[in-house]
C-alpha atoms as a PDB file:
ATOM      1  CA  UNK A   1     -78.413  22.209  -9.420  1.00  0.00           C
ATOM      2  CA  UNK A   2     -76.593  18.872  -9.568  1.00  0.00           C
ATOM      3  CA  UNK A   3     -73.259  18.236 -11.030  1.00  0.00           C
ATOM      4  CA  UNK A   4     -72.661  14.586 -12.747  1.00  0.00           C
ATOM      5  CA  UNK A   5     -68.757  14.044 -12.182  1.00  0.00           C
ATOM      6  CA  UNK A   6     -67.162  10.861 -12.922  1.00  0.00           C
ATOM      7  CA  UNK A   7     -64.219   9.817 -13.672  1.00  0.00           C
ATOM      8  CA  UNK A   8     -62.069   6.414 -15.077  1.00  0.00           C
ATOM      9  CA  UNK A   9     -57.961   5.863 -15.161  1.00  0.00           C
ATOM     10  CA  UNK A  10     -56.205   3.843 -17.786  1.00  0.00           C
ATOM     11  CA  UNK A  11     -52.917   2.543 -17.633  1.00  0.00           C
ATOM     12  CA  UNK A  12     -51.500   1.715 -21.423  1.00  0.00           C
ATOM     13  CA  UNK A  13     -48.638  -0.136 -20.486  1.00  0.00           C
ATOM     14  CA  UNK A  14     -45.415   0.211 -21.385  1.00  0.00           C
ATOM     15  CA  UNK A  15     -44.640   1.474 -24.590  1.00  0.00           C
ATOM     16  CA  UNK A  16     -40.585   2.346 -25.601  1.00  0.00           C
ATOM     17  CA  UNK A  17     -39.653   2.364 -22.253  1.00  0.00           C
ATOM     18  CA  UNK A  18     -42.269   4.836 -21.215  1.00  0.00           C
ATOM     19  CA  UNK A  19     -45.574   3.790 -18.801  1.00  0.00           C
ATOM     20  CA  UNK A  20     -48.533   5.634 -20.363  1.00  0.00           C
ATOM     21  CA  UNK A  21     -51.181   6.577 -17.911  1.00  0.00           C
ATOM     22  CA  UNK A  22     -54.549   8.910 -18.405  1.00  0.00           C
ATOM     23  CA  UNK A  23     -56.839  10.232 -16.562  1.00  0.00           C
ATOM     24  CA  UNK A  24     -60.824  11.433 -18.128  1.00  0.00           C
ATOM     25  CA  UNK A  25     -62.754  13.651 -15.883  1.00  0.00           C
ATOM     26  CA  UNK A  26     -66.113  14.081 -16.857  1.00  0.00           C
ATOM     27  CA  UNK A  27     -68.536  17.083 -15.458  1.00  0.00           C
ATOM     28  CA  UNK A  28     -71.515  18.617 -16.509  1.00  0.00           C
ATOM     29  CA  UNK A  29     -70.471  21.651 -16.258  1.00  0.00           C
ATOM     30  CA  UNK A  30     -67.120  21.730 -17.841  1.00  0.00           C
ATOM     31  CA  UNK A  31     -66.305  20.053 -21.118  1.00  0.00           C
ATOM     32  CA  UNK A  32     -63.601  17.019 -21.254  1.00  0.00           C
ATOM     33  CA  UNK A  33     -60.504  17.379 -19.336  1.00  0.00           C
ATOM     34  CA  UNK A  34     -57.387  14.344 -20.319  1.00  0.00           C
ATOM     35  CA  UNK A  35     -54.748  14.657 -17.924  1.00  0.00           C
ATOM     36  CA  UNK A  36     -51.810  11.857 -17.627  1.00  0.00           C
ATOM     37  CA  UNK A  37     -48.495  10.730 -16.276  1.00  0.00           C
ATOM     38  CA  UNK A  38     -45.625   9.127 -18.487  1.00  0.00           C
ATOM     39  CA  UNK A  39     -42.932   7.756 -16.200  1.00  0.00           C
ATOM     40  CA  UNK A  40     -39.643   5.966 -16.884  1.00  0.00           C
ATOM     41  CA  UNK A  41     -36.233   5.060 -15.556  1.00  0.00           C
ATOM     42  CA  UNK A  42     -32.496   5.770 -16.817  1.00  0.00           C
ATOM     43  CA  UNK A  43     -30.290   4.113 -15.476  1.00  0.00           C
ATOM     44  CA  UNK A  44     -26.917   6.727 -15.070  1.00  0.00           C
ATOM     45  CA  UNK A  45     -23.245   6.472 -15.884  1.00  0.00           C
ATOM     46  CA  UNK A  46     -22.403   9.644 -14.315  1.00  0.00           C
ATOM     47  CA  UNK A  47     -22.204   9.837 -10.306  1.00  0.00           C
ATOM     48  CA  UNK A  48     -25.093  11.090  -8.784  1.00  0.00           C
ATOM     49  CA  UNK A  49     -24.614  14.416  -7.665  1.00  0.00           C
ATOM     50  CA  UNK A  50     -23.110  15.686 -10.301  1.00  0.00           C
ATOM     51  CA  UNK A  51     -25.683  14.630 -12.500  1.00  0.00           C
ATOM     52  CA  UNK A  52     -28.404  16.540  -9.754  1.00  0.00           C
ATOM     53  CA  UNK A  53     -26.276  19.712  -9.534  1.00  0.00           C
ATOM     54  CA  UNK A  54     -26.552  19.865 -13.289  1.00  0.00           C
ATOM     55  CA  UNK A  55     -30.193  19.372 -13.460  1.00  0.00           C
ATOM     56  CA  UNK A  56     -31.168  21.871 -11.275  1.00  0.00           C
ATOM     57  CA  UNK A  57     -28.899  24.468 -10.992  1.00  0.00           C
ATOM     58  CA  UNK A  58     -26.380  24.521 -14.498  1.00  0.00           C
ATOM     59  CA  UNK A  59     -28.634  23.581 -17.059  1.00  0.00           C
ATOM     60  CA  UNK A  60     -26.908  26.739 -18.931  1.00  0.00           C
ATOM     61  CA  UNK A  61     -24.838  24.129 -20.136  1.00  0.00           C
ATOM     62  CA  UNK A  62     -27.419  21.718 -21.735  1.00  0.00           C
ATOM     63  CA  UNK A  63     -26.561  22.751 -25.208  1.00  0.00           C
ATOM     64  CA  UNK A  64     -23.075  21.618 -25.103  1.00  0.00           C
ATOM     65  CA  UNK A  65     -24.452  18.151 -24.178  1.00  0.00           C
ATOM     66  CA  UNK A  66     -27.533  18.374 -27.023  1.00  0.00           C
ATOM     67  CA  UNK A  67     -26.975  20.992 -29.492  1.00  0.00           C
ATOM     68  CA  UNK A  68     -29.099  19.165 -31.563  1.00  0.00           C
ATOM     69  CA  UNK A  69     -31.956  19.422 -29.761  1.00  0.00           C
ATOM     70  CA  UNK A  70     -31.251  22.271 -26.984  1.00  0.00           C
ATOM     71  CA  UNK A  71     -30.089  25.481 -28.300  1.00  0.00           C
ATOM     72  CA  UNK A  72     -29.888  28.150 -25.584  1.00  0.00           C
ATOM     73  CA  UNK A  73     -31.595  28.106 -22.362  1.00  0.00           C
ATOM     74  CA  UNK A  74     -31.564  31.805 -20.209  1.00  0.00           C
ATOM     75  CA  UNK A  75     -32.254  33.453 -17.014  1.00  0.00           C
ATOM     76  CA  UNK A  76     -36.087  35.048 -17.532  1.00  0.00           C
ATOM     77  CA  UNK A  77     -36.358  35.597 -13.721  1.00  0.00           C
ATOM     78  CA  UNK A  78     -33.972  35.285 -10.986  1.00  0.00           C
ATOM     79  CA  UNK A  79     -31.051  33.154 -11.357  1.00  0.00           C
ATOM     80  CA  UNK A  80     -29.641  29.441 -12.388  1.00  0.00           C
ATOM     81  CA  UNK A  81     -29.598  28.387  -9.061  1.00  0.00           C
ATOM     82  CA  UNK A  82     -32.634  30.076  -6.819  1.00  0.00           C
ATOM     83  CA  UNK A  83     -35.833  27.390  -6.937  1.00  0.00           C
ATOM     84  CA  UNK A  84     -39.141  29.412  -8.291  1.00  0.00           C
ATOM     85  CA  UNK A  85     -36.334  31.206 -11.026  1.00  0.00           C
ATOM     86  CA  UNK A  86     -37.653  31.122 -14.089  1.00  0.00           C
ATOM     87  CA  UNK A  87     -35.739  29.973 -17.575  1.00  0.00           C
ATOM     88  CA  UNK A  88     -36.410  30.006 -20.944  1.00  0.00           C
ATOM     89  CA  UNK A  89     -35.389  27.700 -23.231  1.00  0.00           C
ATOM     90  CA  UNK A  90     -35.563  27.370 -27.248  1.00  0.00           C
ATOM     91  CA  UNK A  91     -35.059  23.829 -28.943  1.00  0.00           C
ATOM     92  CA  UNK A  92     -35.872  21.316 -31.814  1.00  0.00           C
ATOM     93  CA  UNK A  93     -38.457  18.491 -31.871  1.00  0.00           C
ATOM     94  CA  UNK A  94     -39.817  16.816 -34.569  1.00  0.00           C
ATOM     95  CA  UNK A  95     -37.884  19.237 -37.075  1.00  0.00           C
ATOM     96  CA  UNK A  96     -39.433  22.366 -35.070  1.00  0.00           C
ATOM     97  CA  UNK A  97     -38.535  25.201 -33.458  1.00  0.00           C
ATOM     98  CA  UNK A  98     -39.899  26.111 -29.921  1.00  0.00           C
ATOM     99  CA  UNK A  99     -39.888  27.632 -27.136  1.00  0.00           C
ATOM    100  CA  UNK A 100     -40.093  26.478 -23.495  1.00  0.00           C
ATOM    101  CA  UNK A 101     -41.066  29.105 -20.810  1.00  0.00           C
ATOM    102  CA  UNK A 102     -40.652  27.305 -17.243  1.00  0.00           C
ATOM    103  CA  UNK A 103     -40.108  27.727 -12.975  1.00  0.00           C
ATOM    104  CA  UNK A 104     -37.667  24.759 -11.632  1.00  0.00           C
ATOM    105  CA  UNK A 105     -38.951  23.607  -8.296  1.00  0.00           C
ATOM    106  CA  UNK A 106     -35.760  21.883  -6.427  1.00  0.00           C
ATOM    107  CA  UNK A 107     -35.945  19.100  -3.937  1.00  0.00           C
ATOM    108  CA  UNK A 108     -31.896  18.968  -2.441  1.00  0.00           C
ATOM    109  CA  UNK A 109     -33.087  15.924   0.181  1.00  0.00           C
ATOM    110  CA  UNK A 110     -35.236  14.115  -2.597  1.00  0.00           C
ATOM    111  CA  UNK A 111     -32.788  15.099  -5.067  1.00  0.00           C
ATOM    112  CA  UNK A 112     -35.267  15.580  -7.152  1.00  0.00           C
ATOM    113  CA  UNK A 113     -35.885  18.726 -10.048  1.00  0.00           C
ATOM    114  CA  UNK A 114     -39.270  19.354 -11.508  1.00  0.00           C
ATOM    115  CA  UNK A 115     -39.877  21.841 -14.312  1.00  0.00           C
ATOM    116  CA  UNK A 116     -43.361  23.396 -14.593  1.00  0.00           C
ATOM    117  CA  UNK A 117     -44.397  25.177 -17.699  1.00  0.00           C
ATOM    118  CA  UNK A 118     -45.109  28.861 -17.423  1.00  0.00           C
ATOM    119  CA  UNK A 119     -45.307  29.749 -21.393  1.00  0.00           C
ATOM    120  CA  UNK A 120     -44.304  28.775 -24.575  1.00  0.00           C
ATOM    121  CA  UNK A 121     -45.797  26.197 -27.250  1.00  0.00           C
ATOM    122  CA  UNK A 122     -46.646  23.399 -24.771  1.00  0.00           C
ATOM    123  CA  UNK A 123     -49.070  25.577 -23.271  1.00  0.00           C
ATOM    124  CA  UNK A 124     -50.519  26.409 -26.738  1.00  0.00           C
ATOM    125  CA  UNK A 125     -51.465  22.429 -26.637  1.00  0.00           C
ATOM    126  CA  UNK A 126     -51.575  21.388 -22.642  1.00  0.00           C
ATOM    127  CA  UNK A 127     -53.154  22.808 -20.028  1.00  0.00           C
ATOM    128  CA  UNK A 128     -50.572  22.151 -18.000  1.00  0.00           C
ATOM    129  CA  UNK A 129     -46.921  20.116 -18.309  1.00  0.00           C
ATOM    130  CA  UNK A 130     -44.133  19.672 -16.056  1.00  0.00           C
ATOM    131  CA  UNK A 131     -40.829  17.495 -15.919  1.00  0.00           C
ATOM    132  CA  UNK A 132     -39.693  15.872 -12.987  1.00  0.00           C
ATOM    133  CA  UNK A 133     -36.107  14.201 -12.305  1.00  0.00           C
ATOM    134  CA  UNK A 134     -35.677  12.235  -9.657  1.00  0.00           C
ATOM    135  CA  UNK A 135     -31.828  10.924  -8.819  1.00  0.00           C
ATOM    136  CA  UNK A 136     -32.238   7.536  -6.859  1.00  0.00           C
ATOM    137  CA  UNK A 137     -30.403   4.732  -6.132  1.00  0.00           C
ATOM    138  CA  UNK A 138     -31.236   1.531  -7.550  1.00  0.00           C
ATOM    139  CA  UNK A 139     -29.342  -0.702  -6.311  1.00  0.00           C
ATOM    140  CA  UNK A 140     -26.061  -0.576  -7.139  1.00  0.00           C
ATOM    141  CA  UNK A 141     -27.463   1.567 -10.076  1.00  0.00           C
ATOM    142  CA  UNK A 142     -27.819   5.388  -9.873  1.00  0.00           C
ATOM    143  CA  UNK A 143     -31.045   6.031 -11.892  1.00  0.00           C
ATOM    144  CA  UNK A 144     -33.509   9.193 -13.300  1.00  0.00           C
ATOM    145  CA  UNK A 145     -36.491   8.563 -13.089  1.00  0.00           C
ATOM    146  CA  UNK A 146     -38.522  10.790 -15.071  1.00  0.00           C
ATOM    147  CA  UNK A 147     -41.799  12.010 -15.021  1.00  0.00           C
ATOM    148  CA  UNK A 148     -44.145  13.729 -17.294  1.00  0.00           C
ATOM    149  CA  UNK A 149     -47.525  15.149 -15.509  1.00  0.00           C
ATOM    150  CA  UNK A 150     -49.718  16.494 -18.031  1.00  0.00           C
ATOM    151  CA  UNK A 151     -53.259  18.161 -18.735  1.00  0.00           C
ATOM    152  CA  UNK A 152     -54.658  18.447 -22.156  1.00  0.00           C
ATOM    153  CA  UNK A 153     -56.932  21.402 -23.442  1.00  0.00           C
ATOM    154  CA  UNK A 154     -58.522  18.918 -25.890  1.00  0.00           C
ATOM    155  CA  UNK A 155     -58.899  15.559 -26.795  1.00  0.00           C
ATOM    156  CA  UNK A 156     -56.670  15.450 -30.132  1.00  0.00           C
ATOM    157  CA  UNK A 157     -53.286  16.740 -28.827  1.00  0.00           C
ATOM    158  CA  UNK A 158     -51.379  13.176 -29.166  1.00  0.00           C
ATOM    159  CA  UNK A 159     -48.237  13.921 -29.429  1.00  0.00           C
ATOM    160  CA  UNK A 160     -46.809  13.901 -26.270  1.00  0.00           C
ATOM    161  CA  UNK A 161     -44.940  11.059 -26.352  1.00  0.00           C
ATOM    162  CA  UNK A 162     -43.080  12.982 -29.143  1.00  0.00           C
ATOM    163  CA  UNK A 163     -41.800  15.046 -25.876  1.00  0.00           C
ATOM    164  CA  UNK A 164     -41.492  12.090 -23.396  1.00  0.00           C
ATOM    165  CA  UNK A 165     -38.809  11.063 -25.718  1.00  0.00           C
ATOM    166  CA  UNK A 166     -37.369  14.042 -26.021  1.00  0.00           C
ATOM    167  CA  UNK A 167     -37.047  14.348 -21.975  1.00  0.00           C
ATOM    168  CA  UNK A 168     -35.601  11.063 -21.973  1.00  0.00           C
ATOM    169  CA  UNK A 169     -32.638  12.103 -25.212  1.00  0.00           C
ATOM    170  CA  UNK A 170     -31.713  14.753 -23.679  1.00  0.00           C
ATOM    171  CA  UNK A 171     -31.172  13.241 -19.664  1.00  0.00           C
ATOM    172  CA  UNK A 172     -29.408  10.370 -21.834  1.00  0.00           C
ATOM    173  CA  UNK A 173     -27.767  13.343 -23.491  1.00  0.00           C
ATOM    174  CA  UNK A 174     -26.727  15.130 -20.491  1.00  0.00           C
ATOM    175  CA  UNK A 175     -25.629  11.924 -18.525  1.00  0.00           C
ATOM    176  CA  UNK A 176     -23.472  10.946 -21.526  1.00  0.00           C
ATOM    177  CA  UNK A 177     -21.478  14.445 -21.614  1.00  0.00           C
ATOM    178  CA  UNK A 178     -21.089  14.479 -17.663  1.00  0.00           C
ATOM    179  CA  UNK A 179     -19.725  10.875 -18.245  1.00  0.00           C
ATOM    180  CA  UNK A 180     -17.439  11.655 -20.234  1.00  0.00           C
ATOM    181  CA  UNK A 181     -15.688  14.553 -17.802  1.00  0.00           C
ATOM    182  CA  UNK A 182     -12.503  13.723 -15.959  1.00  0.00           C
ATOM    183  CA  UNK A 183     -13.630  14.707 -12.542  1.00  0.00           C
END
């Protein structure tokens, strides 16, 4: 039996801030896979480490930065600060309720955070979908970048950027609250 594969990447540009890329794998054998990456950059007013410690181990506090778009986030398995430990979070996009089931992979040299989806609507649309935050240096800049690694079940589902943005509200969200904190 022979498989045809092939495959083709597109980069879209930027768009809002956000660099759009997909990638279309065709094979015989399965039906039409679209995965992607949407990546940008904020540039922080809050110092660095706090801004990581937040991210990845106190995001329990989220709502207070964003209660208009995060409105609790809990412990599903293990802890807030154990890597693998799953949370659950409910919010608001696009005038909708939701909830996002995910495991937090942590990074301390990289200072970097990445949130993989594990249930909840996303998954009802994607195939997969995770967050990453990476804390850099820029400069004299501290900056997020932020990336958004996806996999859709089908074709239609177009409304990620819808979530890309919402990523990037909420870091600007978070950044902005921390900011604000006498140290």
């Amino acid at each position: 039996m022979t498989i045809f594969q092939c495959g083709y990447q597109t980069v879209f540009g930027i768009n809002s801030g956000i660099l759009v890329s997909e990638y279309w794998q065709f094979n015989s054998l399965e039906k039409i896979t679209l995965a992607g990456t949407l990546e940008t950059e904020l540039e922080l007013k809050s110092p660095a480490d706090k801004y990581f410690k937040r991210i990845s181990s106190e995001l329990h506090h989220a709502p207070n930065a964003s209660s208009d778009k995060v409105h609790t986030i809990e412990v599903h398995e293990g802890d807030w600060e154990t890597p693998g430990s799953v949370k659950l979070w409910t919010y608001t996009i696009n005038g909708k309720e939701e909830v996002f089931k995910e495991k937090i992979e942590v990074d301390e040299a990289k200072k970097s955070a990445t949130f993989v989806a594990v249930g909840g609507h996303l998954l009802e649309k994607y195939k997969s979908y995770k967050v990453t935050l990476h804390i850099v240096l820029k400069g004299e800049a501290v900056v997020a970048k932020i990336t958004l690694d996806f996999e859709k079940h089908h074709q239609s589902h177009d409304d990620l950027k819808d979530y890309m943005e919402f990523v990037i509200s909420l870091a600007k969200d978070i950044d902005e609250h921390l900011a604000g904190q006498a140290d």
